[in-house]
Protein backbone atom coordinates (compact mmCIF):
# COMPACT_ATOMS: atom_id res chain seq x y z
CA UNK A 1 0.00 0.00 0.00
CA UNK A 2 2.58 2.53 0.78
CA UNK A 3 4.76 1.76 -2.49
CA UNK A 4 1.67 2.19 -4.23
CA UNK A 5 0.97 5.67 -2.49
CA UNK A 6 4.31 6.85 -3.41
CA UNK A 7 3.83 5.54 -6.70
CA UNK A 8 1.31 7.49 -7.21
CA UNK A 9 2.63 10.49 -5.42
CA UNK A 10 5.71 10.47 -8.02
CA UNK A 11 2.82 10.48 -10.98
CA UNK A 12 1.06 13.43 -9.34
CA UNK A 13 4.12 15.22 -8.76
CA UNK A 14 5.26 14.94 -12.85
CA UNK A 15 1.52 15.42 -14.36
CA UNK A 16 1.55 18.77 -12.38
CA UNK A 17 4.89 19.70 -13.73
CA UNK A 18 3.80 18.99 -17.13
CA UNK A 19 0.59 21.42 -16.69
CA UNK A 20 2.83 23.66 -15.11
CA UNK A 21 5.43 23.81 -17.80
CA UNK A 22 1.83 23.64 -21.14
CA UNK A 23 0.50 26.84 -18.83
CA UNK A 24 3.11 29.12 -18.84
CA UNK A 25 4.76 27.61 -21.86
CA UNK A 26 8.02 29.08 -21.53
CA UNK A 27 10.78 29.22 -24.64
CA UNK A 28 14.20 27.92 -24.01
CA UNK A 29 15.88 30.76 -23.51
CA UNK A 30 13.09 32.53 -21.02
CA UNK A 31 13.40 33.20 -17.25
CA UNK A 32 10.57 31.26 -17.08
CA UNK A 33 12.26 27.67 -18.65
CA UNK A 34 14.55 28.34 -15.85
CA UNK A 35 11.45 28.27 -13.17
CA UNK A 36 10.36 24.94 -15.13
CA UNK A 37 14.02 22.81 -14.11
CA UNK A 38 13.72 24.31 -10.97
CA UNK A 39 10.21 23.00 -9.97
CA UNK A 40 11.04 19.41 -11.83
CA UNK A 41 13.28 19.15 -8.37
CA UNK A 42 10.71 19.73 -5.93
CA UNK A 43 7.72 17.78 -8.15
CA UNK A 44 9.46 14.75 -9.18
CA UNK A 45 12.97 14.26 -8.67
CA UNK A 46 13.76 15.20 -4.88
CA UNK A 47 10.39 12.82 -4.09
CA UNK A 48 12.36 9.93 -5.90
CA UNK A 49 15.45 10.44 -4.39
CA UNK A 50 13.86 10.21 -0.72
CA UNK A 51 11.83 6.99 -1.61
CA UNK A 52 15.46 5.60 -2.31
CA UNK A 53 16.51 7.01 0.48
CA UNK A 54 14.23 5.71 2.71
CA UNK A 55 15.55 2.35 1.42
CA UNK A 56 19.19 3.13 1.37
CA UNK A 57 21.09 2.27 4.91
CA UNK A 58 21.41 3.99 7.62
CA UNK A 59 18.73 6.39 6.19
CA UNK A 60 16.46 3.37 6.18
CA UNK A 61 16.28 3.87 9.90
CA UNK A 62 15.55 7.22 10.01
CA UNK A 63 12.06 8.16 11.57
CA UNK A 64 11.89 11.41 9.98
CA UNK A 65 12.51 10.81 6.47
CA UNK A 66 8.84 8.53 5.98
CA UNK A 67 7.43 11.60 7.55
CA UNK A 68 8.63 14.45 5.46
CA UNK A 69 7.31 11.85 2.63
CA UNK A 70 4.00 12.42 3.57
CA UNK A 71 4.59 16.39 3.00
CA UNK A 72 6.57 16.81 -0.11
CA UNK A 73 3.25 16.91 -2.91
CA UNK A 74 1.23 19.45 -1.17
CA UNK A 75 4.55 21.58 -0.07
CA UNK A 76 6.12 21.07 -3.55
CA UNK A 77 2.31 22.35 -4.95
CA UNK A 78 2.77 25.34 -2.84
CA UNK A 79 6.15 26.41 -3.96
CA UNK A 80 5.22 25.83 -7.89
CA UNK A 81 2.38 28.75 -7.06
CA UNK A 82 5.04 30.88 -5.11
CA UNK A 83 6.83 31.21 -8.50
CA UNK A 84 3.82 32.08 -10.33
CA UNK A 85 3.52 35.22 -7.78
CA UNK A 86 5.44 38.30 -7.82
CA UNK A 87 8.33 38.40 -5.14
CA UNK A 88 6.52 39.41 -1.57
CA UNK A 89 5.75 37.75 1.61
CA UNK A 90 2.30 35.47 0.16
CA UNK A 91 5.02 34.29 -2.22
CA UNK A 92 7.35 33.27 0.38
CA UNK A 93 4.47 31.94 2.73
CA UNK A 94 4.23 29.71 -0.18
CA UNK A 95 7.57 28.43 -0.46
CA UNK A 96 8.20 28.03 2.98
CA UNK A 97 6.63 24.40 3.38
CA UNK A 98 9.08 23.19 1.21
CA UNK A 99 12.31 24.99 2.89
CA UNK A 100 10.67 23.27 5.65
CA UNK A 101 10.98 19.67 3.76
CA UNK A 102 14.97 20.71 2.75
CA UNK A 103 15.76 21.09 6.52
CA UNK A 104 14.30 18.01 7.65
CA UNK A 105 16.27 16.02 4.95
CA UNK A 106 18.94 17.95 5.42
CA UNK A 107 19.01 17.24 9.28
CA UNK A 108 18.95 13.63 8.65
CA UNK A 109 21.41 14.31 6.73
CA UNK A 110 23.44 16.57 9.03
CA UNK A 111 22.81 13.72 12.03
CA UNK A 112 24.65 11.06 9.73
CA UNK A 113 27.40 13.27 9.20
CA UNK A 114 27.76 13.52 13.28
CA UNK A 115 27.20 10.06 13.50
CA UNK A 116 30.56 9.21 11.57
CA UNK A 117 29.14 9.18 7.88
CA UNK A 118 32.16 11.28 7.02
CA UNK A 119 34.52 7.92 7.44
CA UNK A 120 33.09 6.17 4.00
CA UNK A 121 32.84 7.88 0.86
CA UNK A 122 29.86 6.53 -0.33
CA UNK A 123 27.94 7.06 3.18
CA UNK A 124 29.59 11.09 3.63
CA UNK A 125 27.74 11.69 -0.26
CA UNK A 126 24.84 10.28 0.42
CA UNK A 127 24.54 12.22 3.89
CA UNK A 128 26.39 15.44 2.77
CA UNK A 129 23.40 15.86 -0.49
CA UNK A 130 20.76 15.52 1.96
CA UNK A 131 22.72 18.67 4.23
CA UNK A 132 23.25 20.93 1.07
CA UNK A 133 19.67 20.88 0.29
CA UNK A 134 19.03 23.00 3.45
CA UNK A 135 21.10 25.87 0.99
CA UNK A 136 18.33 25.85 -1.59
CA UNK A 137 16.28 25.97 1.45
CA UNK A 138 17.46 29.09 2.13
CA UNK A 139 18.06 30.71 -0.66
CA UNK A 140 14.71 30.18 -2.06
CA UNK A 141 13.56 32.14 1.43
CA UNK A 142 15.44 35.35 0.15
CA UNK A 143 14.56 34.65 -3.73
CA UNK A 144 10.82 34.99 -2.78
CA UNK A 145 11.63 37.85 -0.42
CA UNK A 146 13.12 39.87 -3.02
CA UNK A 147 16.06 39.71 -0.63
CA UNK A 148 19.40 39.66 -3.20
CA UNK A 149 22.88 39.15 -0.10
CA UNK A 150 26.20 39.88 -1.08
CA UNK A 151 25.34 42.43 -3.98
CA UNK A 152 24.31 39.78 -5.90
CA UNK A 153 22.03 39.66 -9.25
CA UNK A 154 18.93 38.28 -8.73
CA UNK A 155 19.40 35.55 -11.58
CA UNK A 156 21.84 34.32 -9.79
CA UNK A 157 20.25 34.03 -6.87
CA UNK A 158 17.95 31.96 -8.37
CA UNK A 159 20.33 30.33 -10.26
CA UNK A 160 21.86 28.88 -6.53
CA UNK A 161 18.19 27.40 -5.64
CA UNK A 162 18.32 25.67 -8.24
CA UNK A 163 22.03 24.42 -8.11
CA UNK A 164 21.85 23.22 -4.75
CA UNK A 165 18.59 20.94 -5.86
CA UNK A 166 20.78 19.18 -8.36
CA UNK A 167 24.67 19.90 -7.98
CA UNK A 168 24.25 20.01 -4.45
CA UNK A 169 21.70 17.31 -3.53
CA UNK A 170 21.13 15.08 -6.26
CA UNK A 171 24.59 14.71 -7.73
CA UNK A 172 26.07 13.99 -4.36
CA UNK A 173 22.95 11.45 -3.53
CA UNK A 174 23.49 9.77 -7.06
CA UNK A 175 27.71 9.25 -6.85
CA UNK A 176 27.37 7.78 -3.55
CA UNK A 177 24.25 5.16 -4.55
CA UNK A 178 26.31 4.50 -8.02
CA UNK A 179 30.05 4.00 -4.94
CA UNK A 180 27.62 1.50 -3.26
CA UNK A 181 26.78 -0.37 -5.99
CA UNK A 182 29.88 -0.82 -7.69
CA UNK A 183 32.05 -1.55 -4.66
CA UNK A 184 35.14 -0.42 -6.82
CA UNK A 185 37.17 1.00 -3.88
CA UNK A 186 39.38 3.70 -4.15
CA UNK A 187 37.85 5.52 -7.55
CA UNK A 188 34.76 5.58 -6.07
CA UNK A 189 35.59 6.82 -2.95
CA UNK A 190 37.48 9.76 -4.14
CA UNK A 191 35.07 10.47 -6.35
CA UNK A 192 32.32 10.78 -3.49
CA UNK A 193 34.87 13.06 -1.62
CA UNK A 194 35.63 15.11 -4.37
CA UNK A 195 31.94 15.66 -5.83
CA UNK A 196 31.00 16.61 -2.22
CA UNK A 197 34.09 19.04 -2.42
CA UNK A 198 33.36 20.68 -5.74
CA UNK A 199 29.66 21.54 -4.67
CA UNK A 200 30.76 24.04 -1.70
CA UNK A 201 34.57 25.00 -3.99
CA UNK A 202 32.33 26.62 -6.67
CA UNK A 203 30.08 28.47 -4.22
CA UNK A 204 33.07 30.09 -2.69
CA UNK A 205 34.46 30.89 -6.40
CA UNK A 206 31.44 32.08 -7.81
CA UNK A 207 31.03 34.64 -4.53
CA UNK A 208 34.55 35.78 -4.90
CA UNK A 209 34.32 36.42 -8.50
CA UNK A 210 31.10 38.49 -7.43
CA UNK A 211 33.12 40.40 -4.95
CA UNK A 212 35.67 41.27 -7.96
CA UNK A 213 38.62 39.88 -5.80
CA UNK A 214 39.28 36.81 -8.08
CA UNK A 215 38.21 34.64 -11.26
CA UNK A 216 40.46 32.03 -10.68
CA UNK A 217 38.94 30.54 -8.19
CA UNK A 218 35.59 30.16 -10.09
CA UNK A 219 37.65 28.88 -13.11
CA UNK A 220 39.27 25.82 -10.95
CA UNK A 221 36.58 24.70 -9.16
CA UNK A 222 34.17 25.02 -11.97
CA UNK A 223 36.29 22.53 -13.89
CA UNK A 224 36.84 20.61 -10.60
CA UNK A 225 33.01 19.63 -10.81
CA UNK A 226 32.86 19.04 -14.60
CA UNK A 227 35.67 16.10 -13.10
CA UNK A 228 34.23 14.71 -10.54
CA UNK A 229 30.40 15.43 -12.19
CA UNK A 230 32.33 13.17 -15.40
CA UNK A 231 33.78 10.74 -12.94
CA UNK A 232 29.75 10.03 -11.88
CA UNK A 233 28.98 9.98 -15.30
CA UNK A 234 31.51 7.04 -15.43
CA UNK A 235 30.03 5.31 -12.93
CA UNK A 236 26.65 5.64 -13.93
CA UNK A 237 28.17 4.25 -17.46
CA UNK A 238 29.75 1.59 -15.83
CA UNK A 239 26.53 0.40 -14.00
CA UNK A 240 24.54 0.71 -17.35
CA UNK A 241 26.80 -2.87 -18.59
CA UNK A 242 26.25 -4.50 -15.24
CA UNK A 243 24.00 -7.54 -16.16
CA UNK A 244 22.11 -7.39 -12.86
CA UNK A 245 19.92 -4.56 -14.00
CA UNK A 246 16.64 -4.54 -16.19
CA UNK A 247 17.23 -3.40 -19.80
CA UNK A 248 15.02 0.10 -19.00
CA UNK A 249 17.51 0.90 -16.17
CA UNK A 250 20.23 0.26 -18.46
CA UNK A 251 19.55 2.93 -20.90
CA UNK A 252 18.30 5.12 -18.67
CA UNK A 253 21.74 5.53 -16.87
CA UNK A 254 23.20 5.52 -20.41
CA UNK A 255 21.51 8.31 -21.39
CA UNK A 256 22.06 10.09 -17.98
CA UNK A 257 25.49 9.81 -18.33
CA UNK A 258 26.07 10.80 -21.72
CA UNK A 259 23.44 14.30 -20.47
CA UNK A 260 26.02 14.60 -17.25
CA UNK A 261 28.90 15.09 -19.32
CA UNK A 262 27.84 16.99 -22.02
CA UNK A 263 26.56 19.48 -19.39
CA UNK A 264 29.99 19.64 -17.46
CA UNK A 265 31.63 20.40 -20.39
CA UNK A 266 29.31 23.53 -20.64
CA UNK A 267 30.36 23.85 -16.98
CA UNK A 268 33.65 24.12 -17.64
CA UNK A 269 33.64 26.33 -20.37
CA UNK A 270 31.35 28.81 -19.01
CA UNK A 271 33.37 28.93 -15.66
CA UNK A 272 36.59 29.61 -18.15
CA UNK A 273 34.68 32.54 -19.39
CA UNK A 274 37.31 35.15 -18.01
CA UNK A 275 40.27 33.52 -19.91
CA UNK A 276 38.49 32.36 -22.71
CA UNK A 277 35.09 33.56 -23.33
CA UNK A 278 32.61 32.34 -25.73
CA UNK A 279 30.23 34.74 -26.83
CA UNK A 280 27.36 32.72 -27.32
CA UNK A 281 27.74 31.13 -23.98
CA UNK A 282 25.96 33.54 -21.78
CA UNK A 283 23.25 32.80 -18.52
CA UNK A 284 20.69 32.25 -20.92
CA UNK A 285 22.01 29.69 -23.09
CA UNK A 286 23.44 27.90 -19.98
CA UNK A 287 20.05 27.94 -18.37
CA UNK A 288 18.93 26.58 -21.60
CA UNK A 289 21.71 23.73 -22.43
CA UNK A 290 23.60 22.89 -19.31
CA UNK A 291 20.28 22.97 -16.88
CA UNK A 292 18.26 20.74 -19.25
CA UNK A 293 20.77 18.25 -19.71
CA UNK A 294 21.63 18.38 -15.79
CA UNK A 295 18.03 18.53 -14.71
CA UNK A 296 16.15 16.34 -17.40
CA UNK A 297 19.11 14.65 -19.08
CA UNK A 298 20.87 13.72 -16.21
CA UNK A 299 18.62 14.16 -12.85
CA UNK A 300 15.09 12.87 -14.35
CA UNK A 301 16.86 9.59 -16.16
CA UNK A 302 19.60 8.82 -13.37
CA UNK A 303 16.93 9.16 -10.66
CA UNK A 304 13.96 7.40 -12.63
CA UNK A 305 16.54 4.52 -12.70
CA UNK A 306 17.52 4.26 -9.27
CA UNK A 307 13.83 4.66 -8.19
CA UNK A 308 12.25 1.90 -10.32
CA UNK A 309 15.55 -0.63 -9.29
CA UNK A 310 15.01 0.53 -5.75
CA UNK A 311 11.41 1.09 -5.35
CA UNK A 312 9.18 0.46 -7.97
C-alpha cells in the first residue's frame, strides 16, 4: 500500500509539472524555462530520491525521512504557485513548506554526518546531499523575499536554488548510490569526496568572483566539478553494462550519463569565461543547455533509474 501511495505520489508530482510547464509555456531561452528545471526538483525528482533514500542504509532507519514523505506533494504544490507570484511575503508563505521539507532532509542528513558518515565515501555523499539541500532551502527564502545578499544579481540568486537541488543534492545522492553499488574502492571513494568538495569549492568561487577579488577561483573549481560530475557519469556508465539490471535501467543511466557530461563540459567552459570567453555562452544559453541536460538529461533519467531498481 505505501509503495503504491508513493507511486502514485511520483505520478502526481510529474503530471503537475507537465501542466505547469503547457501553462506558462516558456521558450528555451526565457526566465521562465529556468522556473520549469527548478520545480522538476521539488515535483518529481527530490520525491524519488527520498523513496530511495528511505531504502538506502542507515537512512532506512531514520524516523523522519517517511514523515517528510507524507509532505513533499502538497509543499512542492505550494512552492510551484510561489513562483507564479510576484516576489513578496504570500510568495514566500508559499515556499516556505518546502524549505521546511529541505531542513528536515537535510538534518537527517546533518545527524549522519555527526554520527561518523564522514569515514566512507559513499555514506559522507549520500549524507552530505541531503545537508546541502538546506542551501536551496534558504536561498529560495530570500529569492521569494526579493532579498538579493552579497550584492548579488537576482538571476543568480535563483540560479543557486536551483544548483543546490541538483549539484548540491542530487549529484552527491546519485555518486554515492552508483560508490555503493559498484564496490570499486578507491575511484569511487574519491570520487564521493571530491563531488562533495566541488559543490561548496564553486560556491566560494562564484562569490569571490562576485566580490571582484578573483576569477580564478571560479575557473578551478568550476572545472573541478565538470571532473568529478564526469567521474559520476563514469560510474553511472559503468553500472549501465552490469548484467544485474533490467534493460530500462540500463539505458536510462546511459543516457544520464552521456546528459552529465555533455553538461559539465558547458560547466567548464562557461566557468573559463574570463580567460576564454565564448560569446554565445551567456546565462541564458546555460540555463537553456547545461540545466536541461543536468536537470532532465541527467537528474530525471539517473533518478527514474535508481527509483524503479530501488522502489518500484
Amino acid at each position: 500500500m505505501l509503495q503504491q501511495i508513493q507511486k502514485y505520489r511520483v505520478l502526481i508530482g510529474s503530471v503537475l509539472w507537465l501542466i505547469w510547464m503547457l501553462a506558462v509555456h516558456p521558450l528555451p531561452l526565457d526566465v521562465a524555462w529556468g522556473r520549469g528545471i527548478l520545480l522538476l526538483a521539488p515535483l518529481v525528482i527530490v520525491p524519488m530520491a527520498t523513496d530511495v533514500l528511505t531504502r538506502t542504509a542507515p537512512f532506512s532507519a531514520s524516523q523522519l525521512l517517511p514523515k517528510i514523505l507524507r509532505w513533499q506533494l502538497p509543499a512542492a504544490v505550494l512552492f510551484a504557485v510561489a513562483f507564479l507570484l510576484p516576489n513578496g511575503w504570500l510568495s514566500t508563505a508559499c515556499a516556505l513548506p518546502w524549505v521546511g521539507v529541505t531542513f528536515g532532509i537535510a538534518a537527517v542528513g546533518f545527524g549522519e554526518i555527526w554520527r561518523g558518515a564522514w569515514r566512507d565515501g559513499a555514506s559522507f555523499s549520500l549524507a552530505a546531499g541531503m545537508a546541502y539541500l538546506s542551501v536551496a532551502g534558504i536561498w529560495a527564502v530570500m529569492e521569494r523575499l526579493g532579498f538579493y545578499p552579497f550584492g548579488f544579481n537576482p538571476e543568480i540568486v535563483f540560479l543557486t536554488i536551483v544548483h543546490f537541488h541538483y549539484a548540491g543534492f542530487l549529484l552527491p545522492v546519485l555518486a554515492g548510490l552508483a560508490s555503493r553499488q559498484l564496490k570499486e574502492g578507491v575511484f569511487t571513494q574519491i570520487t564521493c569526496y571530491f563531488t562533495v568538495a566541488a559543490v561548496g569549492l564553486l560556491a566560494v568561487g562564484i562569490t569571490l568572483t562576485n566580490f571582484g577579488i578573483d576569477t580564478d577561483w571560479e575557473m578551478a573549481s568550476a572545472w573541478l566539478m565538470a571532473l568529478s560530475a564526469a567521474a559520476v557519469a563514469a560510474m553511472h556508465l559503468r553500472l549501465a553494462f552490469l548484467k544485474n539490471n533490467s534493460p530500462r535501467i540500463k539505458w536510462l543511466w546511459a543516457m544520464a550519463a552521456i546528459a552529465l557530461l555533455c553538461g559539465m563540459v558547458l560547466a567548464g567552459l562557461y566557468g573559463s569565461r574570463f580567460l576564454t570567453p565564448i560569446s554565445w555562452l551567456d546565462i541564458p544559453m546555460m540555463r537553456a543547455l547545461h540545466g536541461s541536460l543536468n536537470a532532465v538529461g541527467f537528474g530525471l533519467c539517473a533518478v527514474s533509474g535508481w527509483w524503479l531498481r530501488e522502489v518500484k
